[in-house]
Protein backbone atom coordinates (compact mmCIF):
# COMPACT_ATOMS: atom_id res chain seq x y z
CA UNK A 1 0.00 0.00 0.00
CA UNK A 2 2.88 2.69 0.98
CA UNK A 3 4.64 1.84 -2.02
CA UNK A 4 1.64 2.18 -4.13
CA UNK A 5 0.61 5.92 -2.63
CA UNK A 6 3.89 6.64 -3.34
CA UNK A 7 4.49 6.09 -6.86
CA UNK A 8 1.20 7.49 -7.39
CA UNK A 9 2.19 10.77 -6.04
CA UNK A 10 5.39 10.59 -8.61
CA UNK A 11 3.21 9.46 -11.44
CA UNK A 12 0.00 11.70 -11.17
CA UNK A 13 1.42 15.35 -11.27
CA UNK A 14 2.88 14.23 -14.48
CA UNK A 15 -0.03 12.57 -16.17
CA UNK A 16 -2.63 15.46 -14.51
CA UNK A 17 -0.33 18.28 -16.19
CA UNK A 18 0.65 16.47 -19.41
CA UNK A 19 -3.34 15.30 -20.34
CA UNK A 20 -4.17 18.85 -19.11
CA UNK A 21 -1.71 20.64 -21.62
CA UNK A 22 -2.92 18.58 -24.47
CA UNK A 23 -6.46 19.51 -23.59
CA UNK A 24 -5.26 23.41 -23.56
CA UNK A 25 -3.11 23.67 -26.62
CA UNK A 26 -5.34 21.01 -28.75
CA UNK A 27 -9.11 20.82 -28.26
CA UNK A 28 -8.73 24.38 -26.39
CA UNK A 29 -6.66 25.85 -28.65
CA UNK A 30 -9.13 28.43 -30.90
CA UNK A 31 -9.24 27.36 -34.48
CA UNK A 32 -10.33 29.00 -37.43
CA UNK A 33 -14.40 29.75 -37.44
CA UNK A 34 -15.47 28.72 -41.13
CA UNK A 35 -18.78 30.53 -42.31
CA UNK A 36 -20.00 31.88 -45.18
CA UNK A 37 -21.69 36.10 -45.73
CA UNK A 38 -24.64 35.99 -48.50
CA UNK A 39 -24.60 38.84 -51.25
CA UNK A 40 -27.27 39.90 -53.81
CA UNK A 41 -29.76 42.29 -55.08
CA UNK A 42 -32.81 40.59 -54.82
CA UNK A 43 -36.03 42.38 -56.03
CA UNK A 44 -39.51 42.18 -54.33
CA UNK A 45 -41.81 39.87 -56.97
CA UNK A 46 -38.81 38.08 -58.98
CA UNK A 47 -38.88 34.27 -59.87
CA UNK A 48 -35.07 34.40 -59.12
CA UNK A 49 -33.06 34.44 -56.11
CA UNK A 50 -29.65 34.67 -56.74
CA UNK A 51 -27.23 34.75 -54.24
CA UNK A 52 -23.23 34.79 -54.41
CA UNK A 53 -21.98 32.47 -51.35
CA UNK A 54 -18.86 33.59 -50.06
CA UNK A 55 -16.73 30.95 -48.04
CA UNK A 56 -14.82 32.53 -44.91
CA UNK A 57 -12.65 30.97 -42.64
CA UNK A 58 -11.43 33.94 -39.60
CA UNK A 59 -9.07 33.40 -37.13
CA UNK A 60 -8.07 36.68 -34.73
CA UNK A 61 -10.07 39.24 -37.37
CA UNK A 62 -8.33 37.64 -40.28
CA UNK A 63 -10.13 36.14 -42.86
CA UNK A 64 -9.29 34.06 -45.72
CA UNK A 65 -11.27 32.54 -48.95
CA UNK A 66 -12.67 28.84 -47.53
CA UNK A 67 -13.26 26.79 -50.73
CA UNK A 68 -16.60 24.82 -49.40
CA UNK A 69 -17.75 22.12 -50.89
CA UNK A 70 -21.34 19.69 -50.81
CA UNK A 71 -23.03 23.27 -50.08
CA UNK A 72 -26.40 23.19 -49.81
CA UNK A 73 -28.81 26.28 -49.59
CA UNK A 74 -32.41 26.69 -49.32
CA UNK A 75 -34.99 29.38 -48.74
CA UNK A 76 -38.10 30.00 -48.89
CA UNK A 77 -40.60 33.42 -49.34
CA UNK A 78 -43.60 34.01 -47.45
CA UNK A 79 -43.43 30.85 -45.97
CA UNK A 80 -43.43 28.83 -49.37
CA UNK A 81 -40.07 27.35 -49.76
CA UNK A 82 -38.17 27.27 -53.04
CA UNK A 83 -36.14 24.89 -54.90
CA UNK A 84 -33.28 23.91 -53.17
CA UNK A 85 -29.57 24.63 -54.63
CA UNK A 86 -26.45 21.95 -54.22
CA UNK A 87 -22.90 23.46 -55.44
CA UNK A 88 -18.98 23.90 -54.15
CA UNK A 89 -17.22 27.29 -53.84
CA UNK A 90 -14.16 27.75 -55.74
CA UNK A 91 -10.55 28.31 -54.31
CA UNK A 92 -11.76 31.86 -54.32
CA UNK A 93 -14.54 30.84 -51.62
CA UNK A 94 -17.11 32.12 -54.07
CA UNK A 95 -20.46 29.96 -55.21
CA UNK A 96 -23.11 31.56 -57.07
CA UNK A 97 -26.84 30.18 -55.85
CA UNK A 98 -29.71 30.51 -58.29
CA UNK A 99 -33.24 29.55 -56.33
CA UNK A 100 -36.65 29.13 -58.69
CA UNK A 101 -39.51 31.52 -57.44
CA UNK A 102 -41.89 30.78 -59.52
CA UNK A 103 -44.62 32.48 -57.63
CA UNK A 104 -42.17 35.96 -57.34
CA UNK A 105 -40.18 36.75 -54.42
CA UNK A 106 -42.15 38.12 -51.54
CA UNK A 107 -41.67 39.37 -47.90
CA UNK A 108 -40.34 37.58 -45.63
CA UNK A 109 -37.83 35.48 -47.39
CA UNK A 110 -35.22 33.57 -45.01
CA UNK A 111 -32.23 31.77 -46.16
CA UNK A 112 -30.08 28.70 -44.59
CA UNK A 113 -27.19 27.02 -45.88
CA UNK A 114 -25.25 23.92 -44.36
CA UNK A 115 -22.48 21.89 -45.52
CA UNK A 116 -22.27 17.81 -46.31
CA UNK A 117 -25.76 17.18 -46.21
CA UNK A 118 -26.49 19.70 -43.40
CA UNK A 119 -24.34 18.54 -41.28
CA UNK A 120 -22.58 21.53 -40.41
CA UNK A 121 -24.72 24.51 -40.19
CA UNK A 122 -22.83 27.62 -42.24
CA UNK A 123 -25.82 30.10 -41.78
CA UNK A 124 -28.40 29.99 -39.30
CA UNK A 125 -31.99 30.32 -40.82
CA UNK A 126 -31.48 34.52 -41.66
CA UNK A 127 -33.91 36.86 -43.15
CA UNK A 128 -33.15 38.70 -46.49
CA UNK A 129 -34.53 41.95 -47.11
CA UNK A 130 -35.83 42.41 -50.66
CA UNK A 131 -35.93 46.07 -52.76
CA UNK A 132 -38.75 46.96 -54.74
CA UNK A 133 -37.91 47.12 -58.94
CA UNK A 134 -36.63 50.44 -60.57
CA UNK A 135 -39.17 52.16 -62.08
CA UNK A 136 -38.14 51.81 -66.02
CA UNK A 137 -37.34 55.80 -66.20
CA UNK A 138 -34.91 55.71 -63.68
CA UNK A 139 -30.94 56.34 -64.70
CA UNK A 140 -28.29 55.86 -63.21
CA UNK A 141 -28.62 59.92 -61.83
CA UNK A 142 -30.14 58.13 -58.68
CA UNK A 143 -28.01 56.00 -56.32
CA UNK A 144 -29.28 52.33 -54.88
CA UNK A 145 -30.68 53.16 -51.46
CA UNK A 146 -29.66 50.70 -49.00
CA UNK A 147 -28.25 47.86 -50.69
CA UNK A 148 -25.48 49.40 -53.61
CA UNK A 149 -25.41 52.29 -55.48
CA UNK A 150 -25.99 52.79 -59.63
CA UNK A 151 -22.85 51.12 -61.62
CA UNK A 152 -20.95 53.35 -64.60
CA UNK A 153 -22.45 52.05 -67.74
CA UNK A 154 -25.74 52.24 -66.27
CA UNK A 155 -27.89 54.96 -68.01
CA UNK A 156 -25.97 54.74 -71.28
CA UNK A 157 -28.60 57.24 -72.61
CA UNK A 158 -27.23 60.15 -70.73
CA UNK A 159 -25.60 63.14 -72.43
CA UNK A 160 -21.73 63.62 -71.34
CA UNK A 161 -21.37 66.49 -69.72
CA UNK A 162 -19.01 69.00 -71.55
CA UNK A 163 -18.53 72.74 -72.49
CA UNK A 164 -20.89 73.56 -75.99
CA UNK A 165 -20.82 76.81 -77.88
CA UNK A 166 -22.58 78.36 -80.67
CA UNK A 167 -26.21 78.16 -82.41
CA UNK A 168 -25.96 74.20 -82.92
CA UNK A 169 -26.44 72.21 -79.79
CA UNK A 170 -24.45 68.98 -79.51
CA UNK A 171 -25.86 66.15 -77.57
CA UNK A 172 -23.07 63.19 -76.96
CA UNK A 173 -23.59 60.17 -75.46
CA UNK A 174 -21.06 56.79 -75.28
CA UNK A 175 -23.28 54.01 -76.87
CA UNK A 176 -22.89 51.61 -73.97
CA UNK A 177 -22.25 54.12 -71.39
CA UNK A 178 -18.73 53.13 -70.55
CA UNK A 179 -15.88 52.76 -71.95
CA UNK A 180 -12.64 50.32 -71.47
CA UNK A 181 -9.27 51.12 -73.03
CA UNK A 182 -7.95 50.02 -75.50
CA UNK A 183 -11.33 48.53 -77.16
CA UNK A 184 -13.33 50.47 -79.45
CA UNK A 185 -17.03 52.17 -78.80
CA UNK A 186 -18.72 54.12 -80.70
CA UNK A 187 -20.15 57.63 -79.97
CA UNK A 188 -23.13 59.41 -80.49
CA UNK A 189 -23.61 62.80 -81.52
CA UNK A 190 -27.33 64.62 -81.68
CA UNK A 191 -26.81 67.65 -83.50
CA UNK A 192 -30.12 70.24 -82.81
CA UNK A 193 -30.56 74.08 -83.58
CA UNK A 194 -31.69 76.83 -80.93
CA UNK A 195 -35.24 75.87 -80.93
CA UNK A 196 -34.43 72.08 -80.40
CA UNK A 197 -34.95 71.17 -84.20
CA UNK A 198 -32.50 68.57 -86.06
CA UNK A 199 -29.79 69.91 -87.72
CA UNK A 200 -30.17 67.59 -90.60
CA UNK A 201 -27.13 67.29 -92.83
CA UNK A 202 -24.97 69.25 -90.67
CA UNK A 203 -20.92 68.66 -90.68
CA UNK A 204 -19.47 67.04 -87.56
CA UNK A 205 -15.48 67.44 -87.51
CA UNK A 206 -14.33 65.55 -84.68
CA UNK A 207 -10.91 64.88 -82.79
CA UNK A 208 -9.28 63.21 -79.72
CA UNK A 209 -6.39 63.42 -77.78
CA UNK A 210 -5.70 59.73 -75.76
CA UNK A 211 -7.50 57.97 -78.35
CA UNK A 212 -7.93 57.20 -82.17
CA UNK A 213 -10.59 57.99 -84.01
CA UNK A 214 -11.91 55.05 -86.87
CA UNK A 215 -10.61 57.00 -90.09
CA UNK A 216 -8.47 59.61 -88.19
CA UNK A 217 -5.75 60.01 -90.60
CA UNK A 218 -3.07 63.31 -90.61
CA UNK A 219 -6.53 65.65 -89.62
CA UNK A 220 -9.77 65.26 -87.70
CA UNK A 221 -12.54 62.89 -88.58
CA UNK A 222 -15.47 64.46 -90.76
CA UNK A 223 -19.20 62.95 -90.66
CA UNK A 224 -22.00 63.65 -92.12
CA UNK A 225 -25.41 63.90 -89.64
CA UNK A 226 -28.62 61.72 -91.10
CA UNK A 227 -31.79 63.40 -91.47
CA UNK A 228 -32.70 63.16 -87.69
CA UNK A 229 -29.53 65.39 -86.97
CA UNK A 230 -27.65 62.35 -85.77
CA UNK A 231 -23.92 61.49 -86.26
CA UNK A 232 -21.64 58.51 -84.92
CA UNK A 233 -18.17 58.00 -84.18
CA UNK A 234 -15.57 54.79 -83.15
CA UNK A 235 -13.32 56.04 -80.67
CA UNK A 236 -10.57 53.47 -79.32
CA UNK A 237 -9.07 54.90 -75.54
CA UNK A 238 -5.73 54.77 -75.69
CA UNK A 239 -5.68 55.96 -71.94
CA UNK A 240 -7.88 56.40 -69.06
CA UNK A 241 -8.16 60.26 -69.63
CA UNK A 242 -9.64 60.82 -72.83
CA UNK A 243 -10.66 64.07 -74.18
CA UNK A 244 -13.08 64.82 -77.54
CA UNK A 245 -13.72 67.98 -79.47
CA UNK A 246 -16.06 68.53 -81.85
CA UNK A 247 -17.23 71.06 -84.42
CA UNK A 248 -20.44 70.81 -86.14
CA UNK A 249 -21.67 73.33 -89.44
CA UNK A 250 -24.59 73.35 -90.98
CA UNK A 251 -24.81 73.14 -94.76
CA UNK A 252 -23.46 75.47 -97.00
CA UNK A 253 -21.50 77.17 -93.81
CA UNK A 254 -18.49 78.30 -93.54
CA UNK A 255 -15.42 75.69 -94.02
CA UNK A 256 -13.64 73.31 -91.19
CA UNK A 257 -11.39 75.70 -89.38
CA UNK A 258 -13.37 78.80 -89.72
CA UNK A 259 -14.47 79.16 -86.27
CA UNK A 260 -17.11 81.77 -85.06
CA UNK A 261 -18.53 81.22 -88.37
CA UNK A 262 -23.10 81.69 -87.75
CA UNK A 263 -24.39 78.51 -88.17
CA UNK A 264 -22.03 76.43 -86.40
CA UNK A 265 -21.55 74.95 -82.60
CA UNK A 266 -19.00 73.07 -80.69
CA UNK A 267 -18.13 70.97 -77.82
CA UNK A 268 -15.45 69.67 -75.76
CA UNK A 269 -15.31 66.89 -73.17
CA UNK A 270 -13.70 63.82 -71.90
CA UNK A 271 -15.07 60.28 -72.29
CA UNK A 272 -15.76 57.84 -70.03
CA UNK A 273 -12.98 55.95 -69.46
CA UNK A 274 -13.03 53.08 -67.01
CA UNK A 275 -9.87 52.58 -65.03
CA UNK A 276 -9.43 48.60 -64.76
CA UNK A 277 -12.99 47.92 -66.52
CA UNK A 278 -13.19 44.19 -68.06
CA UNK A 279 -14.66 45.04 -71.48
CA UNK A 280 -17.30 43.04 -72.54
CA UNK A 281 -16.92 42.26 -76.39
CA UNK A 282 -20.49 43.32 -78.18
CA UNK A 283 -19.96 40.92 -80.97
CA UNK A 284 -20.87 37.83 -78.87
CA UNK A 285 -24.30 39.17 -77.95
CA UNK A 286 -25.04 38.24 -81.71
CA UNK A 287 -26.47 35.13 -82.77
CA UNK A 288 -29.16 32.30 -81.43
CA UNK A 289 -27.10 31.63 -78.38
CA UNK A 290 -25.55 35.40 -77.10
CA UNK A 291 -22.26 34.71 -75.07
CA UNK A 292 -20.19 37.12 -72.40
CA UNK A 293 -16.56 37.47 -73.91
CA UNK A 294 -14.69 39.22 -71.46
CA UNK A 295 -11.36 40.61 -72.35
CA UNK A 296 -9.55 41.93 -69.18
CA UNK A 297 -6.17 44.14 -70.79
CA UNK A 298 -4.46 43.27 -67.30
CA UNK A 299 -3.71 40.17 -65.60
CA UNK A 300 -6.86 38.61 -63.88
CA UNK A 301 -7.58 34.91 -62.55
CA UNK A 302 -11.41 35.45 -62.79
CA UNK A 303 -14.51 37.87 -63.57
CA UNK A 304 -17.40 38.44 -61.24
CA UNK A 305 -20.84 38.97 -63.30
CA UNK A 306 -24.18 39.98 -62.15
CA UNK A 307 -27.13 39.67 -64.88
CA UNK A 308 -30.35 40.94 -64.44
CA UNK A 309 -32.80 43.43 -65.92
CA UNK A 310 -36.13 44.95 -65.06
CA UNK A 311 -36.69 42.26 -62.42
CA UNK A 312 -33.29 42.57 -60.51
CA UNK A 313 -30.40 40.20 -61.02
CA UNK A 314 -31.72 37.18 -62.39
CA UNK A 315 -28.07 34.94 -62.42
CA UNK A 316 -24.53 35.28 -61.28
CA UNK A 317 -22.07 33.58 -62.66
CA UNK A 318 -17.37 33.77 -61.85
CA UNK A 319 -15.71 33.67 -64.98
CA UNK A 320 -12.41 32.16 -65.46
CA UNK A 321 -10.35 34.53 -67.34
CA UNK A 322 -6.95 32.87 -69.90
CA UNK A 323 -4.22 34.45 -71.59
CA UNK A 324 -5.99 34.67 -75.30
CA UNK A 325 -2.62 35.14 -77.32
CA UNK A 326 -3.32 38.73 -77.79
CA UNK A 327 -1.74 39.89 -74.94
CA UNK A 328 -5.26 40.01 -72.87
CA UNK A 329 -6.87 37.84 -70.70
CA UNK A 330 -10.36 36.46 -71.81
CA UNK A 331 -13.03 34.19 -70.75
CA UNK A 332 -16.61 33.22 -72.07
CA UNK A 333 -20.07 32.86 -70.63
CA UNK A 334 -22.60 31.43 -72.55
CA UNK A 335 -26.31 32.70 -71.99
CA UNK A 336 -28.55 30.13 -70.56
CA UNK A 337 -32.30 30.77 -72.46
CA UNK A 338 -34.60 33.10 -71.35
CA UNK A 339 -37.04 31.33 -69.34
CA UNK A 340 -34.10 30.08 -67.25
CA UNK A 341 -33.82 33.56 -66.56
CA UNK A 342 -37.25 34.26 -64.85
CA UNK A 343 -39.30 36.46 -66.32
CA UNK A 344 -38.23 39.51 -68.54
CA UNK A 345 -35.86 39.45 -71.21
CA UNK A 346 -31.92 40.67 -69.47
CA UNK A 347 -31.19 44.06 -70.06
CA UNK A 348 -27.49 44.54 -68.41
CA UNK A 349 -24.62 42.51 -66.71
CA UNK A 350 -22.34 43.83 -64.11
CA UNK A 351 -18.37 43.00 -64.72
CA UNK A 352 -16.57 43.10 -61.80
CA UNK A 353 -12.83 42.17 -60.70
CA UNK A 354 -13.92 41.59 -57.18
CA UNK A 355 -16.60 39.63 -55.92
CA UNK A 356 -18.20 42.91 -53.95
CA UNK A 357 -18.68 44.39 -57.04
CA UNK A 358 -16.95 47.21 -55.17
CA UNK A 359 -13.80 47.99 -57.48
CA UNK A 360 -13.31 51.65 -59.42
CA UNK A 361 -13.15 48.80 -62.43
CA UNK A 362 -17.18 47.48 -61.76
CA UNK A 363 -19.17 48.10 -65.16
CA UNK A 364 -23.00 47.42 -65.73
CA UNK A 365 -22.97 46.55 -70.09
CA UNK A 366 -25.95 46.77 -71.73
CA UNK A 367 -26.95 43.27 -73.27
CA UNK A 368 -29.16 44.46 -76.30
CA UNK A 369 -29.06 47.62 -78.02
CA UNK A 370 -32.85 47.97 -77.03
CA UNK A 371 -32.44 47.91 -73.43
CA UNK A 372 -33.45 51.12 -71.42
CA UNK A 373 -31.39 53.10 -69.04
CA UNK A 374 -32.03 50.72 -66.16
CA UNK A 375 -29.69 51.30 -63.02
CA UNK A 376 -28.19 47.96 -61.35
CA UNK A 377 -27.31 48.01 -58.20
CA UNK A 378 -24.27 46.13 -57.06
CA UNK A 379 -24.46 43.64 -54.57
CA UNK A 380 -24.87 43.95 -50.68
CA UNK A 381 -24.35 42.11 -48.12
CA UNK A 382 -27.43 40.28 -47.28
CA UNK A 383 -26.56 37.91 -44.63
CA UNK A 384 -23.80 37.07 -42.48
CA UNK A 385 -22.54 33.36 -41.01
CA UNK A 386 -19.97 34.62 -38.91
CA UNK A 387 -20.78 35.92 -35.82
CA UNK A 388 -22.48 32.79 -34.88
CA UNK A 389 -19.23 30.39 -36.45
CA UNK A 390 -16.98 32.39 -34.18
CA UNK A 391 -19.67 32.15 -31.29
CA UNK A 392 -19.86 27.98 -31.82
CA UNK A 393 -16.04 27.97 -31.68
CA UNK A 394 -15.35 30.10 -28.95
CA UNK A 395 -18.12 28.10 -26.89
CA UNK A 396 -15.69 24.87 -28.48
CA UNK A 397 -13.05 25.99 -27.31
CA UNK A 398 -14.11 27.43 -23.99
CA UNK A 399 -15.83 23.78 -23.31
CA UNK A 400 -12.18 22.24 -23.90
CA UNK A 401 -10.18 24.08 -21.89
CA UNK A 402 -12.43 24.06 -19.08
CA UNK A 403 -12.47 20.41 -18.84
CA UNK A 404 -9.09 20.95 -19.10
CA UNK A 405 -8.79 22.92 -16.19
CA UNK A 406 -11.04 20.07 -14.03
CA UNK A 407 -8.12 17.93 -14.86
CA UNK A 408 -5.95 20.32 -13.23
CA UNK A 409 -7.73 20.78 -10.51
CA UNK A 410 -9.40 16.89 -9.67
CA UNK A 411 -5.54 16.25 -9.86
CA UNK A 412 -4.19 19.09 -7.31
CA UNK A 413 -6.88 17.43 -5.11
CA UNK A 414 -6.01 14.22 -5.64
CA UNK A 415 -1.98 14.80 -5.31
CA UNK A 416 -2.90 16.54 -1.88
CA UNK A 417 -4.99 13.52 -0.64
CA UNK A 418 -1.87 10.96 -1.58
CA UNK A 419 0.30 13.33 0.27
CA UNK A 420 -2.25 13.66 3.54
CA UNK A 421 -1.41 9.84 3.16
CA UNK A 422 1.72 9.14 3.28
CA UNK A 423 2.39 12.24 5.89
CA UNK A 424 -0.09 9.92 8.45
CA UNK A 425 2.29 6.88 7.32
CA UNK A 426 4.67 8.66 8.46
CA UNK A 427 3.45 9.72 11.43
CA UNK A 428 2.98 5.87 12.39
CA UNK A 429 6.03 4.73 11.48
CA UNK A 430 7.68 7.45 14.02
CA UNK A 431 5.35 6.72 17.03
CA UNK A 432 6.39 2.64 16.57
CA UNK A 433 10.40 3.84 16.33
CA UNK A 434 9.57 5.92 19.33
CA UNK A 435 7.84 2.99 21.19
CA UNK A 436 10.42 0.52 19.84
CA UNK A 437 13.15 2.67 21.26
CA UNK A 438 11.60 3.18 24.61
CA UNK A 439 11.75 -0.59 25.79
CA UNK A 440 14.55 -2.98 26.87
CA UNK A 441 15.73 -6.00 24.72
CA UNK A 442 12.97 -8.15 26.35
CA UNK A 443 9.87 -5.94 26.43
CA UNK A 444 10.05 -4.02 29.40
CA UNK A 445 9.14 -0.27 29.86
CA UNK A 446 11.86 2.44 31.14
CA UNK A 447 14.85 0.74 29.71
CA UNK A 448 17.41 3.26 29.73
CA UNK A 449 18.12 4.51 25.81
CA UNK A 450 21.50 4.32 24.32
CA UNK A 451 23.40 7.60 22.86
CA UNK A 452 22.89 6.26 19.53
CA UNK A 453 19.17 5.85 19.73
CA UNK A 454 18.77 9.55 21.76
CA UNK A 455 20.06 11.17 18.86
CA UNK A 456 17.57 8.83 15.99
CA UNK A 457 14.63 10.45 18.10
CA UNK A 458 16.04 13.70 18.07
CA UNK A 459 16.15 13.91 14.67
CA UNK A 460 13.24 12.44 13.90
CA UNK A 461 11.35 14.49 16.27
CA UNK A 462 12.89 17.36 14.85
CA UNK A 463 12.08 16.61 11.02
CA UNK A 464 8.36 18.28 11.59
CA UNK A 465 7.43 15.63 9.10
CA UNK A 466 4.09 16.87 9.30
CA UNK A 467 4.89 20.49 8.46
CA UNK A 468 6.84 19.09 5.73
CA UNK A 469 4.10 17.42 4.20
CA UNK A 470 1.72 20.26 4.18
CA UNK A 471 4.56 23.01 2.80
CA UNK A 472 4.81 20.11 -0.20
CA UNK A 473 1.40 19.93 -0.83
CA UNK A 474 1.20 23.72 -0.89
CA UNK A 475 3.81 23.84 -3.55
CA UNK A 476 2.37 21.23 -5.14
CA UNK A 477 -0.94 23.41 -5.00
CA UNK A 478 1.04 26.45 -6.50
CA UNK A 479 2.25 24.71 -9.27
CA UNK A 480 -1.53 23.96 -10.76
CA UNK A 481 -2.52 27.09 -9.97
CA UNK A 482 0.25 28.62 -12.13
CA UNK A 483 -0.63 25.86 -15.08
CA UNK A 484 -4.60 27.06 -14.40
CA UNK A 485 -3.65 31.04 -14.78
CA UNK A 486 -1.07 30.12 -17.81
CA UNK A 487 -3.74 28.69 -19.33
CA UNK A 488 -6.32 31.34 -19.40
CA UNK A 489 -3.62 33.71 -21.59
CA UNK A 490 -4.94 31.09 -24.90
């Protein structure tokens, strides 16, 4: 039995401290919280919900891409639930959801998403608000409300503004409503008189500085205006500041290069250049089956594109983008039909470098040359998975290492208990010496005791095992209590 309680009071601080510190700096160690933030635009009375997932793992306020796979979301609006969508996230941590709503998209519409078969809950069942449609008239003059503002590109109806003088008015507007260097777009020019008539036939002399102008040789480009005073020009950007003058005469005026001739009118103005815009190539919108070519003149892994028209965004789609031997970088996205879609023919897609669609670069293109001057808004954050994956981990973690500290503690208690022990074993085994050393060879009391056995008793008497014991058990005590405190610095 002694020499039991006494390799057990060797062995146990050792086991107690070692299971305890793999308790703290494994299980109680905080890992990274893996969640995943919703974006979109969705609009009140859609048959779409589209969603971009974004995969997050965070770990001390950083966060990185999480590429999630066997995702799983589903939703449902005003109580009705919709199809459910199955998918992966890329290496970018980005998935792009597209929920039926066949019935339109009404108030209140709550979203969940879980991972391998719902077995790890990413987002808790969250509400998404919805924004009523744009009215058709609006441009891009007006800025989203709560959830993004109106893209470049957006209201490619708008007049640039610029400085116009003389009797002819000059109206100029980019055809798409944006433009990317170093790809051509053309420019139109409304050419009016004083009392808002067409000036029809009148002379438009135009030239650039940053860009060339489609038949610009050694002078400026001449065209001629139609009948409904209208003119158009190719202009290729050459750079991101981009500035255009023109010069237009009526019939029978004075000559190119007469200026302050009657008759005549001019402007001056810069273009709108996008700085890091992905252009979107109009001559894939042709044909039975339209495709997105995307042609980014810098380096870029991937494009980010929202489509949608008069009822929101309708799909969302990442891009990969390739070296295409030209010296650009190019991808393709062919257009699913339009009943896929929802309802409503698409009107515009947003090209973005960045999933937030928050980059100087974003760019709403038209899709058809029909298309109004509908403002997109860019994506907002709708929902966020976070908060409640760091909450489960902390509460994780704080479970571990407080089982870890009962370790710490059941074996201070224990290690005290062993040492109570063997300090009363002790005890014994002093009061028989004592009683051994009081008697005679054959039994008797008051024997006389030898010099040799006076001084065993003296010592032993003087040991204080007792006091011993208890200043080694409080050591003992100090020593978990130290681990304990350590251990709350994780």
């Amino acid at each position: 039995m002694v020499s039991t309680v006494s390799a057990a009071t060797h062995v146990l601080p050792a086991v107690g401290i070692g299971l305890a510190a793999l308790v703290l700096l494994g299980p109680g160690t905080r890992r990274m919280a893996t969640g995943v933030r919703v974006w979109g635009a969705p609009v009140a009375g859609s048959e779409a919900l589209a969603l971009r997932i974004e995969g997050v793992r965070r770990l001390h306020g950083a966060d990185d891409p999480a590429a999630l796979q066997d995702l799983e979301v589903s939703a449902a609006s005003a109580g009705a639930p919709l199809e459910r969508w199955t998918g992966s996230a890329g290496e970018d941590g980005i998935a792009e959801a597209l929920l039926r709503a066949p019935g339109g998209l009404q108030e209140p519409v709550v979203v969940r998403i879980a991972r391998g078969g719902g077995a790890q809950l990413l987002l808790e069942e969250q509400r998404v608000p919805l924004v009523p449609a744009l009215p058709a008239t609006e441009t891009s003059a007006l800025p989203g409300a709560a959830h993004g503002s109106a893209l470049p590109g957006a209201a490619h109806g708008s007049a640039l503004p610029g400085a116009a003088h003389g009797e002819l008015r000059l109206r100029v507007t980019a055809a798409r409503g944006a433009m990317a260097a170093p790809f051509p777009e053309r420019v139109r020019v409304a050419v009016e008189t004083e009392d808002g008539a067409p000036a029809a036939g009148a002379r438009v002399e135009a030239s650039a500085v940053g860009a060339d102008l489609e038949g610009q040789g050694s002078g400026p480009v001449q065209v001629m205006a139609d009948a409904r005073g209208a003119a158009e020009l190719t202009l290729k950007p050459l750079a991101h500041a981009v500035e255009l003058s023109l010069r237009a005469t009526r019939p029978g005026s004075a000559p190119p290069g007469t200026r302050g001739s009657p008759g005549e009118g001019t402007w001056e103005g810069t273009m709108p250049v996008i700085p890091g815009a992905i252009w979107l190539d109009p001559g894939g919108l042709a044909g039975e089956r339209p495709a997105l070519r995307l042609i980014s003149p810098a380096p870029k892994p991937r494009a980010y594109v929202s489509i949608g028209g008069a009822h929101g965004r309708l799909l969302g789609a990442v891009v990969p983008l390739a070296p295409d031997g030209a010296g650009y970088f190019a991808g393709t996205l062919t257009l699913p039909d339009g009943p896929a879609l929802g309802a409503g023919a698409v009107e515009w897609a947003v090209i973005a470098s960045d999933p937030y669609e928050q980059g100087a670069g974003t760019v709403a293109w038209p899709l058809s040359p029909t298309a109004g001057p509908a403002a997109p808004r860019r994506v907002a954050l709708l929902a966020d998975g976070l908060p409640a994956a760091e909450a489960r981990e902390q509460a994780r973690a704080s479970g571990a290492r407080r089982a870890g500290l009962a370790v710490l503690g059941a074996t201070a208690v224990a290690q005290m208990l062993l040492l109570a022990l063997r300090s009363r074993a002790a005890r014994r085994r002093l009061e028989a010496h004592l009683a051994a050393a009081s008697t005679d060879e054959d039994g008797t009391a008051g024997a006389p005791l030898s010099r040799e056995d006076r001084g065993r008793l003296l010592a032993a008497a003087r040991a204080e095992p007792l006091l011993s014991v208890l200043a080694l058990a409080a050591l003992v005590g100090l020593s978990f209590a130290a681990v304990a405190a350590l251990a709350t610095f994780r």
